[in-house]
N, C-alpha and C. Protein backbone atom coordinates (compact mmCIF):
# COMPACT_ATOMS: atom_id res chain seq x y z
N UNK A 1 -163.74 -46.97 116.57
CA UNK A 1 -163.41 -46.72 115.17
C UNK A 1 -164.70 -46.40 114.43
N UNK A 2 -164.60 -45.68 113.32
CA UNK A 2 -165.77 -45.38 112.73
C UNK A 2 -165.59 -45.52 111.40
N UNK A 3 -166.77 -45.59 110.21
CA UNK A 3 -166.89 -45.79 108.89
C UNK A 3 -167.86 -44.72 108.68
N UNK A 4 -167.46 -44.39 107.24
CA UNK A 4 -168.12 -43.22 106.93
C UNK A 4 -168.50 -43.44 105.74
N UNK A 5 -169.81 -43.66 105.20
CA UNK A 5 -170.57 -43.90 104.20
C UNK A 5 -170.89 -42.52 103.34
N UNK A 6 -170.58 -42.76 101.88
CA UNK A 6 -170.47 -41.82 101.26
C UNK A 6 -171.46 -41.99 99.82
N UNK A 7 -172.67 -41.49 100.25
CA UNK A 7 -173.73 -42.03 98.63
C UNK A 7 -173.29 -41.25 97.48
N UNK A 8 -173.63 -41.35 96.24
CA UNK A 8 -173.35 -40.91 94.98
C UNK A 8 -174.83 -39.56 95.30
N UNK A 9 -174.75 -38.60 94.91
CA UNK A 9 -176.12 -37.38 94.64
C UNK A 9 -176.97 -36.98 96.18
N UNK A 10 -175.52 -37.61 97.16
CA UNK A 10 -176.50 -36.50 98.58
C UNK A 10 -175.20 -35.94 99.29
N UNK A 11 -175.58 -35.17 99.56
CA UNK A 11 -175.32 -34.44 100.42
C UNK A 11 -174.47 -35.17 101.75
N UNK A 12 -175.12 -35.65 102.85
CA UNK A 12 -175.10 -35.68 104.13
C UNK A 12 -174.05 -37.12 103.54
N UNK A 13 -173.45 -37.38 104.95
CA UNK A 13 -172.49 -38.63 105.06
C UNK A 13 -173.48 -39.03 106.56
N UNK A 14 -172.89 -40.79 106.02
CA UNK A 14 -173.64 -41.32 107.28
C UNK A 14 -172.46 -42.36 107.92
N UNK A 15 -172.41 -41.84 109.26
CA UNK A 15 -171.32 -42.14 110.45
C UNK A 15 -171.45 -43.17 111.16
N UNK A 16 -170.74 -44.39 111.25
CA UNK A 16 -171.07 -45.59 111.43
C UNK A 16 -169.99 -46.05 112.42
N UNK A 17 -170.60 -46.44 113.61
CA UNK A 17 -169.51 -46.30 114.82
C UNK A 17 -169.27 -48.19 115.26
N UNK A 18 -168.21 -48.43 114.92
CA UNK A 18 -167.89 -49.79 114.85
C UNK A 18 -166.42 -50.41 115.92
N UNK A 19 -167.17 -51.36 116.68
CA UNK A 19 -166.34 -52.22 117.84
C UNK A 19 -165.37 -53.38 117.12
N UNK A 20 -165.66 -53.79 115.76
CA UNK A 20 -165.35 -55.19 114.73
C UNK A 20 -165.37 -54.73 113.66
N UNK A 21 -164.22 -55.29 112.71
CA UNK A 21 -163.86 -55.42 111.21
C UNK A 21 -165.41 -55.67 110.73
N UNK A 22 -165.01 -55.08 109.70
CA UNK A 22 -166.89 -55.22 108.62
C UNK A 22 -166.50 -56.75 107.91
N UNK A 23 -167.15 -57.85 107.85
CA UNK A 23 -166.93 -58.74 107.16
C UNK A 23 -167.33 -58.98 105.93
N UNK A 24 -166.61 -59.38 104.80
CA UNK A 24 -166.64 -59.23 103.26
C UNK A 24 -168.29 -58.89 102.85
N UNK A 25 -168.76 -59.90 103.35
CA UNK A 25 -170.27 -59.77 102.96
C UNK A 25 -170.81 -58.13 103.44
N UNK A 26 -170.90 -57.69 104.44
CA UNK A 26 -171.26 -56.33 104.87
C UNK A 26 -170.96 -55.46 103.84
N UNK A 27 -169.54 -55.47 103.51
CA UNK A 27 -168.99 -54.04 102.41
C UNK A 27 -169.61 -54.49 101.22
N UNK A 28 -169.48 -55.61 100.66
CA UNK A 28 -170.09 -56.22 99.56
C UNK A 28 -171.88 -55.65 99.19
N UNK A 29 -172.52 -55.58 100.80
CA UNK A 29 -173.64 -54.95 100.61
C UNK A 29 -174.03 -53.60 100.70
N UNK A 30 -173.00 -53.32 101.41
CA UNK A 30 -172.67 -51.25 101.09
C UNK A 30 -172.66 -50.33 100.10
N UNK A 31 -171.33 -51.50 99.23
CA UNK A 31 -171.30 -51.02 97.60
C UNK A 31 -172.16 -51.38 97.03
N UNK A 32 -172.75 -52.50 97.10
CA UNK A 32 -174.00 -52.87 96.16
C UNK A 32 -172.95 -53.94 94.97
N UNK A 33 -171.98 -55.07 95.66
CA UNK A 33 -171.15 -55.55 94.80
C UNK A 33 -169.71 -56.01 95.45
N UNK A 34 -168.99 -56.31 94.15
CA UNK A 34 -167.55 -56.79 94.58
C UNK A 34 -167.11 -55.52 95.03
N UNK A 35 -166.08 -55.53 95.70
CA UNK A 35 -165.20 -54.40 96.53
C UNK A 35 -163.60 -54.23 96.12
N UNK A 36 -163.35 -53.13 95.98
CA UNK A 36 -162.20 -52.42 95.48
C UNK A 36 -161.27 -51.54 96.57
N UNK A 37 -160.61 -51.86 97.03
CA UNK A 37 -160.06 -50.49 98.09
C UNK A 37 -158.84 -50.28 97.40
N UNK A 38 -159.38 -48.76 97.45
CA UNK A 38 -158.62 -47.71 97.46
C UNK A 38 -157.68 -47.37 97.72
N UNK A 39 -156.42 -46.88 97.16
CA UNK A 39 -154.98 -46.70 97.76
C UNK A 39 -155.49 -45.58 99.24
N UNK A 40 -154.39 -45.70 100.05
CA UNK A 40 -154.81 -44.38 101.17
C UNK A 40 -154.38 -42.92 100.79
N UNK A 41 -154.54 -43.31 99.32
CA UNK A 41 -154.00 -41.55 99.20
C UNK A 41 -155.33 -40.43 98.80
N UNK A 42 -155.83 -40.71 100.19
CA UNK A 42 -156.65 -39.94 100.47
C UNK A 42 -156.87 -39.21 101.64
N UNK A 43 -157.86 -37.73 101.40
CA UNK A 43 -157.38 -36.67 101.99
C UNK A 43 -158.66 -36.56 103.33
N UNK A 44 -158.74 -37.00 104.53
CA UNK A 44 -160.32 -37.18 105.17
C UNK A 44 -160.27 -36.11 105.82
N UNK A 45 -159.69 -35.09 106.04
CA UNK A 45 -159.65 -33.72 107.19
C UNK A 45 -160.90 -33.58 107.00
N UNK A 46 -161.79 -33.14 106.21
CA UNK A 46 -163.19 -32.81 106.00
C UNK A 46 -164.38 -33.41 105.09
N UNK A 47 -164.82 -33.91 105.47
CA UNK A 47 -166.25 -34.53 104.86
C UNK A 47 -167.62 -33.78 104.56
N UNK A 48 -167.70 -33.46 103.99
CA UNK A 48 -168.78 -32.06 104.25
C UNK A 48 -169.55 -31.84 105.14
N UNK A 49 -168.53 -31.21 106.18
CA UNK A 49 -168.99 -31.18 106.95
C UNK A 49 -168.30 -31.39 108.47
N UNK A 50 -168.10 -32.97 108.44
CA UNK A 50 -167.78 -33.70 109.44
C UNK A 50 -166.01 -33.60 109.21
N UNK A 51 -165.43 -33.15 110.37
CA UNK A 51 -164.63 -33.20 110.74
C UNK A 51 -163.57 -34.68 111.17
N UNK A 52 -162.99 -34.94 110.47
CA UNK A 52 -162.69 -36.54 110.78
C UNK A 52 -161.05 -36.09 111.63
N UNK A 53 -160.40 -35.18 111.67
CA UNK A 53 -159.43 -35.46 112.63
C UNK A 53 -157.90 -35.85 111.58
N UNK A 54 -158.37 -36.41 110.55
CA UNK A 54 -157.44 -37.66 109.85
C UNK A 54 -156.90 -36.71 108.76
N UNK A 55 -155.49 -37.34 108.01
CA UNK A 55 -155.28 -36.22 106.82
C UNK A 55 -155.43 -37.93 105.74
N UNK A 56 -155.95 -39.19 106.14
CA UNK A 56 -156.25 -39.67 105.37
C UNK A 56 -154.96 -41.33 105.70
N UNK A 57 -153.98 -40.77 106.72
CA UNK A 57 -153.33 -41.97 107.07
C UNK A 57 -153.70 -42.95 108.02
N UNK A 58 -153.38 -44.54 107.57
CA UNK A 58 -154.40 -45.40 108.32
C UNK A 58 -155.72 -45.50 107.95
N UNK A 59 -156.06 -44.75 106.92
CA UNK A 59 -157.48 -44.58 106.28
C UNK A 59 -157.66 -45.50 105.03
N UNK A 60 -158.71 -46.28 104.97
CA UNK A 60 -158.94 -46.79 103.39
C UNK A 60 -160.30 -46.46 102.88
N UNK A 61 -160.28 -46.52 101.53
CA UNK A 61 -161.94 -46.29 101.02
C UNK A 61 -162.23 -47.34 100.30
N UNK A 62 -163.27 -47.92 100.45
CA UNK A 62 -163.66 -49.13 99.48
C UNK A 62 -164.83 -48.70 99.19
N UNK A 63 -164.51 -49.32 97.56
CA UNK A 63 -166.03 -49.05 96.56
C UNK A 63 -165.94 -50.17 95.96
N UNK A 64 -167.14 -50.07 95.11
CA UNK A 64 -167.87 -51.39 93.90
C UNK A 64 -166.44 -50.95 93.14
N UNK A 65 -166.13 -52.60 92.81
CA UNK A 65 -164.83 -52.64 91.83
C UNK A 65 -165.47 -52.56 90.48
N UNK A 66 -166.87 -52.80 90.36
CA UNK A 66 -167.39 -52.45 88.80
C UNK A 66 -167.88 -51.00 88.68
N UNK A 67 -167.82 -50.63 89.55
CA UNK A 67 -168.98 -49.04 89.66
C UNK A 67 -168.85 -48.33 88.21
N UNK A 68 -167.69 -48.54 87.64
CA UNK A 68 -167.48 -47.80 86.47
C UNK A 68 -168.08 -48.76 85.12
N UNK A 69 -167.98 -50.13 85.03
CA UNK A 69 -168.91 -51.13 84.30
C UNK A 69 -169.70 -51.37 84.06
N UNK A 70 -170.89 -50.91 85.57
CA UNK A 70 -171.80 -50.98 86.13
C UNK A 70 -172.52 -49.76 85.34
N UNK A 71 -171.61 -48.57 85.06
CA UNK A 71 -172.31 -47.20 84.99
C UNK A 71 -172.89 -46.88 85.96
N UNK A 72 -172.22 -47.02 87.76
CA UNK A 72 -173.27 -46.31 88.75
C UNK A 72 -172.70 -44.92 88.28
N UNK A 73 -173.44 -44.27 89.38
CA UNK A 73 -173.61 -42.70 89.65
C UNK A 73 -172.17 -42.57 89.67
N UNK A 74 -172.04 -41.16 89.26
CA UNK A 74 -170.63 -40.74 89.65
C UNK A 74 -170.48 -39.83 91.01
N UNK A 75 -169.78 -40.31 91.91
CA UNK A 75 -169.78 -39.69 93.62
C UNK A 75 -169.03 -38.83 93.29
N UNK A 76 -169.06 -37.42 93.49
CA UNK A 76 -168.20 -36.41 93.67
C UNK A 76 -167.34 -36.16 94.60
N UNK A 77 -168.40 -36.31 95.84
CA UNK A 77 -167.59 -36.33 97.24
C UNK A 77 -166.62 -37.21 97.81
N UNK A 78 -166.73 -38.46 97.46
CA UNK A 78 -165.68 -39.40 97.39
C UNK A 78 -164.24 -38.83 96.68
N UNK A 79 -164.97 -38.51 95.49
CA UNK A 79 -163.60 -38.51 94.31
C UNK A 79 -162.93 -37.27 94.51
N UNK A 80 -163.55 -36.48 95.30
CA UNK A 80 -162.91 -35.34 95.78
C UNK A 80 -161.89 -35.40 96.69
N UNK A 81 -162.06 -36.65 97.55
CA UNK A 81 -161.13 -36.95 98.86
C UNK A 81 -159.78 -37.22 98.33
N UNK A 82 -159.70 -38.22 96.39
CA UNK A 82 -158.86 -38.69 96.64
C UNK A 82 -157.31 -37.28 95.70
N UNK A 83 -156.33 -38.09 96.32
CA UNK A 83 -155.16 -36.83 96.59
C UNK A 83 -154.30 -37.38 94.79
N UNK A 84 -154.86 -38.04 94.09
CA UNK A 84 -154.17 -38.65 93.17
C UNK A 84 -155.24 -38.02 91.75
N UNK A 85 -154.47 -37.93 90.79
CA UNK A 85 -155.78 -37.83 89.42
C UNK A 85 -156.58 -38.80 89.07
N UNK A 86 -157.65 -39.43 89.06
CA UNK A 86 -158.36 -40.58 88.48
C UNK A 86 -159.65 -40.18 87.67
N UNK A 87 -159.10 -40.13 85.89
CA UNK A 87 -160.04 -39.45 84.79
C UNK A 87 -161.23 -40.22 85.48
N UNK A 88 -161.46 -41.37 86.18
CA UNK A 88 -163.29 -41.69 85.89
C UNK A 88 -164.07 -41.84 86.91
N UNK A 89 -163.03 -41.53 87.98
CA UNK A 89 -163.54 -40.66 89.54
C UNK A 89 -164.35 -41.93 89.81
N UNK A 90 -164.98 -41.67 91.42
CA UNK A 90 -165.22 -42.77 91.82
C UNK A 90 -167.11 -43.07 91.88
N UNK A 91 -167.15 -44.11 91.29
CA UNK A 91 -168.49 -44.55 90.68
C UNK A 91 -169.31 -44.93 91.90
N UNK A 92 -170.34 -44.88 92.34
CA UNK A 92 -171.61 -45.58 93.18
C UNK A 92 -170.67 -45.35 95.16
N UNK A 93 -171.46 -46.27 95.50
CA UNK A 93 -171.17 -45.93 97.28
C UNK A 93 -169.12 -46.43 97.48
N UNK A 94 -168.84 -45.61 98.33
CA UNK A 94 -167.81 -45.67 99.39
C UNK A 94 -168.14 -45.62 100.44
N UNK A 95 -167.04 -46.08 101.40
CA UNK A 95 -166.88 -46.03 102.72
C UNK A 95 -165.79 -45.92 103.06
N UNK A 96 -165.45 -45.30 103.79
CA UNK A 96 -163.77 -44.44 104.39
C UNK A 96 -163.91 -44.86 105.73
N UNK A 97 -163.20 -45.97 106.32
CA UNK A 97 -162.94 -46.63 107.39
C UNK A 97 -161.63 -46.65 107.66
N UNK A 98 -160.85 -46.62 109.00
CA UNK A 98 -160.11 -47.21 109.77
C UNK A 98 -159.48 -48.15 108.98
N UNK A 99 -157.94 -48.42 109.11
CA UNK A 99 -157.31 -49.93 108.31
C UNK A 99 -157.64 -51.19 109.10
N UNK A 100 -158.01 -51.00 110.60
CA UNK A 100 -158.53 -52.23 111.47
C UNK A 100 -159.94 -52.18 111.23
N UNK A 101 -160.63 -51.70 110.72
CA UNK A 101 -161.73 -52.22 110.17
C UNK A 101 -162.02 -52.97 109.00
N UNK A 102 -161.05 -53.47 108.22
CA UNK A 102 -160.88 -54.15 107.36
C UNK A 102 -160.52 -55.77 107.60
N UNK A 103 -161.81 -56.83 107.99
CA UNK A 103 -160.72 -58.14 108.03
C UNK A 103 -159.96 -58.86 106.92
């Protein structure tokens, strides 16, 4: 299974190849915070770039549940994935993992 790390202002995604669920603390340090996941109505066929195989089912994305409180960065590439309208798009780091990577 793999996780796919998604920064706010780059470019490249970074591909994270995983045997075990990420435990609270791990994502907690990804986002930089508390954690929010994402409905799966999201679209992963393409990552810029990277080919994920997926149209986004069985897929979750978790971000900082404050990112928007916080005033992080606004991620484009994230907020691009998702298949729903959300006026304030998605703030600071994601990760688009597998639903068994979630304990």
């Amino acid at each position: 299974m793999e996780a796919i790390i998604i920064k706010p202002n780059e470019e490249n995604v970074e591909v994270i190849e995983r045997d075990k669920p990420f435990k609270l603390e791990e994502l907690q340090k990804l986002v930089g915070g508390l954690i929010e996941v994402v409905p799966d109505r999201i679209d992963l066929r393409n990552i810029n770039g990277h080919e994920t195989g997926s149209t986004g089912v069985g897929k979750l994305m978790v971000v900082n549940e404050e990112g928007l409180i916080l005033d992080l960065p606004y991620n484009e590439q994230a907020t691009n994935l998702l298949t729903y309208f959300n006026p304030y798009g998605i703030r600071g780091t994601a990760v688009l993992m597998d639903e068994g990577l979630l304990e």
